[in-house]
Protein backbone atom coordinates (compact mmCIF):
# COMPACT_ATOMS: atom_id res chain seq x y z
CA UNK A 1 0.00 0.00 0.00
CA UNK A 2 1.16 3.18 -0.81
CA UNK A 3 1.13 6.56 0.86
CA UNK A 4 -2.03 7.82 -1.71
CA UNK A 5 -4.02 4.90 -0.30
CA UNK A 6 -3.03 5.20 3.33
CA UNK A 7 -4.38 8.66 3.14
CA UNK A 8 -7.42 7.68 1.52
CA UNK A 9 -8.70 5.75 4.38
CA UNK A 10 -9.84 8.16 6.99
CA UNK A 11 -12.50 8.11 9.93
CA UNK A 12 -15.86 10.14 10.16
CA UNK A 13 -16.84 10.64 13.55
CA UNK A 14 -20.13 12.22 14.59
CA UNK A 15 -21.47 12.70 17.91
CA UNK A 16 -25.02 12.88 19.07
CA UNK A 17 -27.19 12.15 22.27
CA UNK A 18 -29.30 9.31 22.85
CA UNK A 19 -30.77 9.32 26.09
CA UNK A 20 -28.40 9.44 28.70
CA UNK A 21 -25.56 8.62 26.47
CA UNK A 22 -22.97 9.95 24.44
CA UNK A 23 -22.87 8.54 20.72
CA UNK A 24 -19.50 8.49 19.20
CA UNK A 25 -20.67 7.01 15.37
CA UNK A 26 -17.66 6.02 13.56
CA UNK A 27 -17.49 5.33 10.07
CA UNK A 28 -14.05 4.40 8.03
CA UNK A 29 -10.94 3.24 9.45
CA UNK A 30 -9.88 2.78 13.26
CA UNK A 31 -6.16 1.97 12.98
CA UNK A 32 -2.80 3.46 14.11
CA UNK A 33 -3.17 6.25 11.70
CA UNK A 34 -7.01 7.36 13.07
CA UNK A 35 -7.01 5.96 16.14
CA UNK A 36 -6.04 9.23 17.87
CA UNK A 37 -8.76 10.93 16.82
CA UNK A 38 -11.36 8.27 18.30
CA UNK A 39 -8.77 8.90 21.69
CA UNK A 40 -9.36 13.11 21.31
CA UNK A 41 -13.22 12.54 21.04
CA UNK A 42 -13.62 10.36 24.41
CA UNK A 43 -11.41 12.62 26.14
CA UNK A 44 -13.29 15.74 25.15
CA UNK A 45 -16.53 14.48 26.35
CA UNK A 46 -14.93 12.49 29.44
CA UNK A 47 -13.63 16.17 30.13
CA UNK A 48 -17.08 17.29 29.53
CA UNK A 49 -18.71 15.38 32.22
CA UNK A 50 -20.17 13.17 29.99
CA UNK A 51 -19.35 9.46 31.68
CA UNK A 52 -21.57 6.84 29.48
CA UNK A 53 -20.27 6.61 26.16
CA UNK A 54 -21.54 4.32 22.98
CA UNK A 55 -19.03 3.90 20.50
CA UNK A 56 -21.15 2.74 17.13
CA UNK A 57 -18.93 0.37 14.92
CA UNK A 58 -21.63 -0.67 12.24
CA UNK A 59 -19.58 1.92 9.91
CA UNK A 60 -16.04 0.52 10.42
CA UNK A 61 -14.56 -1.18 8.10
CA UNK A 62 -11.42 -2.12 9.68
CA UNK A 63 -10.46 -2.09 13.48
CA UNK A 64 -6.74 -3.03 14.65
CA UNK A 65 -5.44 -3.53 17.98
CA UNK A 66 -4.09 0.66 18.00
CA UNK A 67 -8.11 0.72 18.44
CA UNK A 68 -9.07 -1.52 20.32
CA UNK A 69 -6.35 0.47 22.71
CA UNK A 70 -8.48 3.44 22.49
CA UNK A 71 -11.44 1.62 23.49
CA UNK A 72 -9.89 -0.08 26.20
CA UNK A 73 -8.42 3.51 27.42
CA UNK A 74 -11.29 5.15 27.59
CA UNK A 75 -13.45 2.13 28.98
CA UNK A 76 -10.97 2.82 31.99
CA UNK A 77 -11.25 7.11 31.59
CA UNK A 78 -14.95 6.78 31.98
CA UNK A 79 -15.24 4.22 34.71
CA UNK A 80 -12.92 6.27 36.63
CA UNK A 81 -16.21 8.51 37.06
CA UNK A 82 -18.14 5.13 37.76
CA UNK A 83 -19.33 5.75 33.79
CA UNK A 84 -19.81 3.31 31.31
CA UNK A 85 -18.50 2.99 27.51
CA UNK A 86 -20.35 0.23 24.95
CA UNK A 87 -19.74 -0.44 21.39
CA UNK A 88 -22.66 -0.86 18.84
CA UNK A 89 -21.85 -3.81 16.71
CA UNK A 90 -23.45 -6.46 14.24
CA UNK A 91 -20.69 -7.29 12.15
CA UNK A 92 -18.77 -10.31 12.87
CA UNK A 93 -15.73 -9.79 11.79
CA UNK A 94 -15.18 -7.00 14.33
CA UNK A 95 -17.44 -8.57 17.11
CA UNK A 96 -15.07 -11.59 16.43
CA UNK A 97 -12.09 -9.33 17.97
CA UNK A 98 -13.99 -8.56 21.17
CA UNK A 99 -14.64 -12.69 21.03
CA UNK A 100 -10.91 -13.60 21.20
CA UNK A 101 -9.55 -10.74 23.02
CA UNK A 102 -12.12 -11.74 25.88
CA UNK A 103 -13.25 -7.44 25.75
CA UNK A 104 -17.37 -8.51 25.27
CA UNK A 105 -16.82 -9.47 29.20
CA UNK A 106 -15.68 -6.07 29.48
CA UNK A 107 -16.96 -3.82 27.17
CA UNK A 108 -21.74 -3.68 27.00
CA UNK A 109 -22.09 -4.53 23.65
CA UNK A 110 -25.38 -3.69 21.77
CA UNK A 111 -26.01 -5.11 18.65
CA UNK A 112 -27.74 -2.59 16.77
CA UNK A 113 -28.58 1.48 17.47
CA UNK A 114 -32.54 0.07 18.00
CA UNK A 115 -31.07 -2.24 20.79
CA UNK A 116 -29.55 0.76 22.17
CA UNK A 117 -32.26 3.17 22.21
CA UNK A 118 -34.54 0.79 23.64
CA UNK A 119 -32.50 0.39 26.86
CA UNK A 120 -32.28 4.46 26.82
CA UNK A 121 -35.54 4.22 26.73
CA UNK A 122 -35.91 1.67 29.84
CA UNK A 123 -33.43 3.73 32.29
C-alpha cells in the first residue's frame, strides 16, 4: 500500500445524544493512523462530564489492535467517574475481535442502534 491509499482511508466521527448517552458514530478506518482521533473525542466528552459513552462500529470497516487500545483507554477514563462505555456492533468480523480478546466481558455490547435506544428508553 502506498502513501495515496493510506491517506485515503480516513475516519468520520459524529457525535449525538441518545438518552443518557454519548454517541460516538464512527465510520471508516480505526487503525494506528485514526485511532487518535477516536482517543481526542472520548477525552473531550470524558472532560465534559459526559461518563456513558456508545461507541457505534456498524460503519467501520477495519479495526486493529491501535483501536481496540483506544477503546480499552477510555473504557478505563470513563469508569474512573463510575461511567460506562459500549460499542454498537453487528458485524462479525469485528465482534469476532472482542470474542478472542475476551473485551465482550468487558466492554456492553449492543447489537444494533434500535437495541440501544430501547435500553435508553428503559433507564
Amino acid at each position: 500500500m502506498d502513501n495515496n491509499e493510506r491517506e485515503g482511508a480516513e475516519l468520520d466521527v459524529v457525535l449525538e445524544s441518545v438518552g443518557n448517552f454519548s454517541l460516538i458514530g464512527l465510520s471508516g478506518e480505526v487503525d494506528v493512523y485514526s485511532a487518535p482521533k477516536l482517543r481526542e473525542t472520548i477525552k473531550d466528552l470524558v472532560d465534559e462530564g459526559k461518563y456513558n459513552i456508545v461507541v457505534d462500529l456498524e460503519r467501520v470497516a477495519f479495526l486493529d489492535s491501535t483501536g481496540l487500545g483506544v477503546l480499552v483507554g477510555g473504557l478505563k477514563r470513563v469508569k474512573h467517574h463510575s461511567g460506562e462505555l459500549g460499542i454498537i456492533c453487528g458485524q462479525e468480523k469485528i465482534l469476532r475481535i472482542f470474542r478472542i480478546t475476551g473485551l465482550t466481558k468487558v466492554f456492553p455490547v449492543y447489537h444494533s442502534r434500535d437495541e440501544l435506544l430501547a435500553q435508553a428508553e428503559e433507564a
